[in-house]
Protein backbone atom coordinates (compact mmCIF):
# COMPACT_ATOMS: atom_id res chain seq x y z
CA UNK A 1 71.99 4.81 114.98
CA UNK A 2 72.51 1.03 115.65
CA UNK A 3 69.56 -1.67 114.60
CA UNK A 4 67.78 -2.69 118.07
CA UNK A 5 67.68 -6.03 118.69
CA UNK A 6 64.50 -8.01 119.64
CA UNK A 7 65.90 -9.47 123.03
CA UNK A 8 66.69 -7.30 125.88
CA UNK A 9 67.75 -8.19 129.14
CA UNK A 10 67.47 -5.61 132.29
CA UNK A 11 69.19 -5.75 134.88
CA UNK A 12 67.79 -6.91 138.47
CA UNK A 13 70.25 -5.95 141.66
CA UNK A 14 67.83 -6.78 143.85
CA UNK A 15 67.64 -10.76 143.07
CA UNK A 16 70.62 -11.71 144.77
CA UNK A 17 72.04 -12.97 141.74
CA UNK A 18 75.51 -11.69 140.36
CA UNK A 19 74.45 -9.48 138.07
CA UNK A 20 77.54 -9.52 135.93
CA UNK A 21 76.81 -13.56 135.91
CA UNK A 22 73.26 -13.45 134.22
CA UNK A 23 74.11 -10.48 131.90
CA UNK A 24 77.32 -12.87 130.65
CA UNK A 25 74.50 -16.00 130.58
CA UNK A 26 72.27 -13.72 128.33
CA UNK A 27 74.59 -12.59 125.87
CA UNK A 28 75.72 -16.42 125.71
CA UNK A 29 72.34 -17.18 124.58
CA UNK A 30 72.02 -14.64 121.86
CA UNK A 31 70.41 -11.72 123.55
CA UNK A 32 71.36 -8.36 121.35
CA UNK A 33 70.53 -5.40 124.38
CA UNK A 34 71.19 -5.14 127.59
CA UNK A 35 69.95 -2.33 129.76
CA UNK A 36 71.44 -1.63 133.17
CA UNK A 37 69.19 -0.73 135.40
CA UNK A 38 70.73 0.47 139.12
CA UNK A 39 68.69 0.74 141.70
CA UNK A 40 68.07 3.98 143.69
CA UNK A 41 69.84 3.30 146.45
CA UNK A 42 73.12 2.26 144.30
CA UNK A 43 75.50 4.80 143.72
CA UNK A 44 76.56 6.38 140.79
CA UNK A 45 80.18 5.35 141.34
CA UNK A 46 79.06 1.85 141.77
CA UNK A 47 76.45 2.40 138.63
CA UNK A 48 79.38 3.78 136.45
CA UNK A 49 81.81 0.71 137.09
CA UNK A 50 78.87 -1.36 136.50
CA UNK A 51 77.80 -0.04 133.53
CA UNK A 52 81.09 -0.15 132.15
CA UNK A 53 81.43 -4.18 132.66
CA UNK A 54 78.57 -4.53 130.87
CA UNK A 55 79.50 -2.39 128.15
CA UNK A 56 82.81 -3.86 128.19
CA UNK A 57 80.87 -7.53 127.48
CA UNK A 58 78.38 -6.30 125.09
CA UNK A 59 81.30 -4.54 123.12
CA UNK A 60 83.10 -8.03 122.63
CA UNK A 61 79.86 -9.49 121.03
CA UNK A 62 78.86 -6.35 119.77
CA UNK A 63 75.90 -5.56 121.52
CA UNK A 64 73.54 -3.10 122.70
CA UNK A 65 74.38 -1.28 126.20
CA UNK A 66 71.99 1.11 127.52
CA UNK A 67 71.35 2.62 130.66
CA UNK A 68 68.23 3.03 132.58
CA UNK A 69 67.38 6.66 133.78
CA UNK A 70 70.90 7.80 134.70
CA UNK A 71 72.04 9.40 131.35
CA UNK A 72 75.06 10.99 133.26
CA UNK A 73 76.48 7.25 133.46
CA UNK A 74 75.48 6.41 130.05
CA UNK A 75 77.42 9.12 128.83
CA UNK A 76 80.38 8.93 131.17
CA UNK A 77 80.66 5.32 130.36
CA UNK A 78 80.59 5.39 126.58
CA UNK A 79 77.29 3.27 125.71
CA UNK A 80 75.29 3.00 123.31
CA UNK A 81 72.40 5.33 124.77
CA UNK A 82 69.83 5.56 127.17
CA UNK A 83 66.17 4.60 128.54
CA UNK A 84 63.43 7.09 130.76
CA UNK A 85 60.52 6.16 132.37
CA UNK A 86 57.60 8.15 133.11
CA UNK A 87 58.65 9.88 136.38
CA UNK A 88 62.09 10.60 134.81
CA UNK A 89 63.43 13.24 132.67
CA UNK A 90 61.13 14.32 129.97
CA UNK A 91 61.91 12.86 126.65
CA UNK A 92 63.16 16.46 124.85
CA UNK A 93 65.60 16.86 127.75
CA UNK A 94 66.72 13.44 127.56
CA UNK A 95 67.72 13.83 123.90
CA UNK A 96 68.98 17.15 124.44
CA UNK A 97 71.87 15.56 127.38
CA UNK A 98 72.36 12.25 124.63
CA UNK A 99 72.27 13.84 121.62
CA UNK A 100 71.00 13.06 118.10
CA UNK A 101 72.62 9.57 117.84
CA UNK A 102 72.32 7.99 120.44
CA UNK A 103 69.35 5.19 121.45
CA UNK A 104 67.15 7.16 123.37
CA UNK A 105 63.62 5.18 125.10
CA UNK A 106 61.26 6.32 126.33
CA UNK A 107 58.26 4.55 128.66
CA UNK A 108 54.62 4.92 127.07
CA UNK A 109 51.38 3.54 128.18
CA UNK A 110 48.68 4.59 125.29
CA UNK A 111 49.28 5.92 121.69
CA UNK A 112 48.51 9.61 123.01
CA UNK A 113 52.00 9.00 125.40
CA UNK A 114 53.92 7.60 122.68
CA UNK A 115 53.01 9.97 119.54
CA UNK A 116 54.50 12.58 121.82
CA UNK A 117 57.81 10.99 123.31
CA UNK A 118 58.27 10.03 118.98
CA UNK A 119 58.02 13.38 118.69
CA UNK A 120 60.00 14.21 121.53
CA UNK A 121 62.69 12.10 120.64
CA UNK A 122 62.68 8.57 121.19
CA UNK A 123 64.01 6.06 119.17
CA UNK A 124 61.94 3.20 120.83
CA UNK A 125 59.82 2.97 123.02
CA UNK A 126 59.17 0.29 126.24
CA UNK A 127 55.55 -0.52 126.13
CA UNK A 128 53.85 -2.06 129.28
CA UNK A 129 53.39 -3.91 131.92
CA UNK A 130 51.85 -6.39 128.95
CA UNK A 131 51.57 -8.88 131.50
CA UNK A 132 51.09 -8.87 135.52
CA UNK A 133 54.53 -8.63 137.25
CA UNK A 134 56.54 -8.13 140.63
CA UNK A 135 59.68 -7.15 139.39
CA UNK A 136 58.76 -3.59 139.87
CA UNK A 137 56.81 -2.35 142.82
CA UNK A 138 53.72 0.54 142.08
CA UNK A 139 53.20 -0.73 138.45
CA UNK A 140 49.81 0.00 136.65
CA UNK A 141 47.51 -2.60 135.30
CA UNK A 142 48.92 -4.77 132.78
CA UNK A 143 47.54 -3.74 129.37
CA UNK A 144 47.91 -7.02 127.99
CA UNK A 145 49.17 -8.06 124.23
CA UNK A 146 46.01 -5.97 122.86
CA UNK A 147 47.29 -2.51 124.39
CA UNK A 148 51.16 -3.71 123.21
CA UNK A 149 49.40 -3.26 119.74
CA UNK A 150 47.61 -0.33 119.98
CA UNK A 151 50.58 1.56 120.86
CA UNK A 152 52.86 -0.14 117.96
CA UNK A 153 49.82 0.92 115.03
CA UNK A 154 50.28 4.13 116.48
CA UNK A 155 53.83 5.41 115.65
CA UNK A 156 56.98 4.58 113.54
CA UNK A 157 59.42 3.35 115.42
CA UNK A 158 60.24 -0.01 117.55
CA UNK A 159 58.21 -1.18 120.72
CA UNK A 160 59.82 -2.99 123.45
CA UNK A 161 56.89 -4.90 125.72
CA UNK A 162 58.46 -5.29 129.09
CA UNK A 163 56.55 -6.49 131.94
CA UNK A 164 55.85 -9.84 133.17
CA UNK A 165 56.93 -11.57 129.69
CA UNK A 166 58.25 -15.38 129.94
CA UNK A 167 59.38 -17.72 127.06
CA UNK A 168 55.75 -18.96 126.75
CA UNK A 169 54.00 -15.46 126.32
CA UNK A 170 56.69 -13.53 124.02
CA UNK A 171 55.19 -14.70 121.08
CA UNK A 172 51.69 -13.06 121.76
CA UNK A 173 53.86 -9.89 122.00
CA UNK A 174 55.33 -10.33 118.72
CA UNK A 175 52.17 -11.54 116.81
CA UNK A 176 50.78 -8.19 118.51
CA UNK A 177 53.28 -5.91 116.99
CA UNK A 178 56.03 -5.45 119.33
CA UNK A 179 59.80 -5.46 118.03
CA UNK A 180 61.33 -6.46 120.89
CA UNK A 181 60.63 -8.01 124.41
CA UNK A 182 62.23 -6.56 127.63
CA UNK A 183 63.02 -9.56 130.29
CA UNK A 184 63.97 -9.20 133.45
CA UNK A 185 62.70 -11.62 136.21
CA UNK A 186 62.65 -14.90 133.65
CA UNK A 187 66.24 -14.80 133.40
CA UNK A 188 67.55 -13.25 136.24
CA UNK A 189 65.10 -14.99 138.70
CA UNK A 190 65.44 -18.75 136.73
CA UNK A 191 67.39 -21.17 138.39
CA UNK A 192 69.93 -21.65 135.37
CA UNK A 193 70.04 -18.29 133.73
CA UNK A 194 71.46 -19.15 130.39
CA UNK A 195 68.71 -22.06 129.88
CA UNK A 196 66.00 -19.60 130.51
CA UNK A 197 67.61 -17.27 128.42
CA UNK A 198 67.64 -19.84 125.69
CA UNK A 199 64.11 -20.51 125.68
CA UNK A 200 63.89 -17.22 124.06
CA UNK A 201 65.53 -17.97 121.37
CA UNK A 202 63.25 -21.03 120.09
């Protein structure tokens, strides 16, 4: 199983942006994952030829291609593996369709959540929303850079915080235990992608 980088970029249809613009701006920057993330009302024909773009982009850099909730595409496409959320496919099923080697993630909330989706089978897990955020309508609280840490003392493997994070707050994330950060709206939503992007790295 591939290393998981500590910069990942998800995918936003709904900004208006060209998606396949701000993914290219990311990678330019030096983020190592990007996860596509389609929209419900996108089509899985429209998701697959998406997600193989991306893939197609992150390959060339060698890079991290995942894709959000629709494993079928992941696996039809060729990446790298895959990501569920809580109203998705449970976590045993989701490793069961992906296999043993591929990146499987898995959404938790608490330590409770993500002892069991470890156990399940998730290679990492995206922890959050550690900060308020828009991006995604019906989200709980945010459980701020204190819950990020609970959940990362509590099991073996890398945390992702997703959920509101910006240049400025990543490194509370990080000091708190997280591997990674998860961005969406701070690149996708900035007025010069790549910049924002770059802020990241510093």
């Amino acid at each position: 199983m591939r290393t998981l980088g500590r910069l990942h970029l998800i995918t936003d249809t709904r900004s208006g942006r060209d998606t396949l613009a701000v993914v290219a701006a990311a990678l330019r920057a030096g983020f190592d994952v990007v996860q596509v993330r389609p929209e419900d009302h996108v089509t899985d024909r429209e998701a697959y030829d998406l997600t193989v773009r991306i893939l197609a982009m992150c390959r060339e850099l060698d890079r991290i291609c995942l894709v959000n909730d629709r494993l079928h595409i992941a696996l039809a496409a060729g990446a790298d593996g895959g990501h569920v959320g809580a109203d998705d496919l449970p976590v045993a099923a989701a490793r069961r369709i992906l296999g043993p080697h591929a990146i499987l993630g898995a959404t938790a909330r608490n330590p409770e959540t993500a002892r069991q989706a470890v156990a399940d089978g998730a290679s990492y897990l995206g922890v959050g929303p550690a900060f308020a955020t828009t991006t995604k309508a019906g989200l709980p609280d945010a459980i701020g850079p204190a819950g990020v840490g609970a959940v990362a003392a509590a099991v073996p493997v890398p945390i992702v915080a997703i959920g509101g994070v910006t240049a400025q707050n990543a490194r509370q994330l990080y000091s708190a235990g997280a591997h990674a950060v998860a961005v969406v709206g701070a690149v996708s939503g900035a007025a010069d992608p790549y910049t924002a992007a770059k802020e990241f790295l510093a």
